[in-house]
Structures are given as C-alpha cells and as structure tokens.
Protein backbone atom coordinates (compact mmCIF):
# COMPACT_ATOMS: atom_id res chain seq x y z
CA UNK A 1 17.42 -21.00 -0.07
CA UNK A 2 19.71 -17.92 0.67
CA UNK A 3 19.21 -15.45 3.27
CA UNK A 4 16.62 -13.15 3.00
CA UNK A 5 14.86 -15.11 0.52
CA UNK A 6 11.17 -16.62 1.83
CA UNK A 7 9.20 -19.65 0.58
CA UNK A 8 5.60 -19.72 -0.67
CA UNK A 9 3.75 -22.45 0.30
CA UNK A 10 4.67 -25.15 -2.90
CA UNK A 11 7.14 -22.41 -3.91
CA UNK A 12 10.50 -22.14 -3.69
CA UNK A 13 12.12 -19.33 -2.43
CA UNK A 14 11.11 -16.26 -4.15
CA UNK A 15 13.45 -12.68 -3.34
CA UNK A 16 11.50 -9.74 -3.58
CA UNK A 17 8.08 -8.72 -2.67
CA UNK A 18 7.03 -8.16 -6.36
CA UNK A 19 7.87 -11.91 -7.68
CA UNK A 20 5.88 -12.73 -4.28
CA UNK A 21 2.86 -10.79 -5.65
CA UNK A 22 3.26 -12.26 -9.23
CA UNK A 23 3.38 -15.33 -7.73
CA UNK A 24 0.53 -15.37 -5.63
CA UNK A 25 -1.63 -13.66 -7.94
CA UNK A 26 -0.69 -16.38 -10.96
CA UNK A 27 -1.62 -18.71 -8.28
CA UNK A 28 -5.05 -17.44 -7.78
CA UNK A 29 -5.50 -17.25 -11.46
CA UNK A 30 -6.26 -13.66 -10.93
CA UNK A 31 -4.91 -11.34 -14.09
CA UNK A 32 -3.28 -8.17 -13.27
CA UNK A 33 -6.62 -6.20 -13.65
CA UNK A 34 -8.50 -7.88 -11.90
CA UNK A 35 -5.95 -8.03 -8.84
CA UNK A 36 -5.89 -4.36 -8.94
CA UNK A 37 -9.22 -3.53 -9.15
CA UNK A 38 -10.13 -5.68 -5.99
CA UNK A 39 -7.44 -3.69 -4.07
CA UNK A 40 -8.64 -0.49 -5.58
CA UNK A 41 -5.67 0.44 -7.68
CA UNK A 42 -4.34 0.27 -11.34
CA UNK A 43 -3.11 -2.64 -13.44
CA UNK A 44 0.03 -0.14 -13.68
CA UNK A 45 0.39 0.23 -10.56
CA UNK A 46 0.52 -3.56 -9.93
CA UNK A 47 2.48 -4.17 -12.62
CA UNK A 48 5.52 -1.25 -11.42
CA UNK A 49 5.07 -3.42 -7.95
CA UNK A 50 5.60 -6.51 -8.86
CA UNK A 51 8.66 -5.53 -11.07
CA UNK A 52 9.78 -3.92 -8.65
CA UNK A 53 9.64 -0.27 -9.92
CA UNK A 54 7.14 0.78 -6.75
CA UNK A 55 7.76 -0.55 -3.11
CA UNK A 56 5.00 -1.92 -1.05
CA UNK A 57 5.75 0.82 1.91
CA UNK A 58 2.07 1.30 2.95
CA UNK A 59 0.45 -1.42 5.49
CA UNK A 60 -3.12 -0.33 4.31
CA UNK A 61 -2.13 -1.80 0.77
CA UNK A 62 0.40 -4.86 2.10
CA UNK A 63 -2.77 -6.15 3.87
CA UNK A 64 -5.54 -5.08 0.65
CA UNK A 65 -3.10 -7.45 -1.29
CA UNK A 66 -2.20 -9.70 1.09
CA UNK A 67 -6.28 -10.28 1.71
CA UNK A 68 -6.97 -10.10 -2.41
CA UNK A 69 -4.01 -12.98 -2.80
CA UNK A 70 -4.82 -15.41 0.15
CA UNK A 71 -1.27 -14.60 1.00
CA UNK A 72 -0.40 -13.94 5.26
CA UNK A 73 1.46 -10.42 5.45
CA UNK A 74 4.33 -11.45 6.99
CA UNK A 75 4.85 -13.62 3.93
CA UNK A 76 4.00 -11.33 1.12
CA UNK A 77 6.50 -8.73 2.57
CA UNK A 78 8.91 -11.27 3.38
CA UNK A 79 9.70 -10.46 7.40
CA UNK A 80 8.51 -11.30 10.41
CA UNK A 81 5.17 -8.57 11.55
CA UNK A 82 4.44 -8.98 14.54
CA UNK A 83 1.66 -6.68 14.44
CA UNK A 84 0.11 -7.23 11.53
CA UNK A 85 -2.61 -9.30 10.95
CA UNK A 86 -2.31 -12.79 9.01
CA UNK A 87 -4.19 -11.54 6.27
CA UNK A 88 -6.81 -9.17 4.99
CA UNK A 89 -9.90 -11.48 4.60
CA UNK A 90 -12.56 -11.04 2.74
CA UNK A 91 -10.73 -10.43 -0.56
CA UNK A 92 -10.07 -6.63 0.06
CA UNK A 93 -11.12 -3.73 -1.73
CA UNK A 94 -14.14 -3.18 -1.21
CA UNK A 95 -15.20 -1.80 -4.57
C-alpha cells in the first residue's frame, strides 16, 4: 500500500474517493440508481463522483453516502475526521 492510499475492509488499497464509492456500492449490490436515489441525487451525479469528475467537498453528502454504503466517513473520504460521525445510519436519504 502507498501513501495516501486506504484499505476497505477485504479490499486492498483503493486511491481516490470515487473507486471507494464504486467499491462500496458494488459491495452492497446497490446499482448506481439506486445509490443515488437513497442519497437524494442523480445516477449522473454518482457516476461524475466516482470517476472522479465531481469531488465529495460537502459533509452533508460524505455522510448521506457514507450511511447509504455501510461505509465509516473517515474511510470513504480517505483521512482521519475527527469530527465526523462513523457513519450516517439508517441508510440516508430520506426519500
């Protein structure tokens, strides 16, 4: 594993926060749609995330996914958050 680069649990290291998201979300068996839809946004939108085309750079969607993919926060965005909470619960969403 090189610096900078975080394991899933099972994993392997994975880089960015987009093959995170694919990965957790192929994990979960969810498809693209239906990932999006529980967090309340597009399939496009997760698509252009997890290629990497649109940053995760707001903590009210980091923890919508991170609840919707079982994933903790700190490991979906790959750092150490000290504030943030392990993970969303519940599935997020809402809708």
């Amino acid at each position: 594993m090189r610096a900078g680069d975080v394991a899933l649990p099972g994993q392997g290291s994975v880089r960015s926060a987009g093959d995170r998201v694919r990965r957790a979300g192929r994990d979960r068996g969810l498809t693209l749609e239906v990932a999006a839809g529980r967090v309340g946004k597009s399939k496009g939108w997760l698509s252009m995330t997890e290629h990497g085309h649109l940053q995760l750079d707001r903590l009210s969607g980091i923890i919508a996914l991170a609840g919707v993919l079982g994933v903790p926060v700190p490991v979906l965005i790959g750092v150490p958050c000290p504030g943030c909470p392990r993970s969303a619960g519940g599935g997020g969403g809402g809708r």
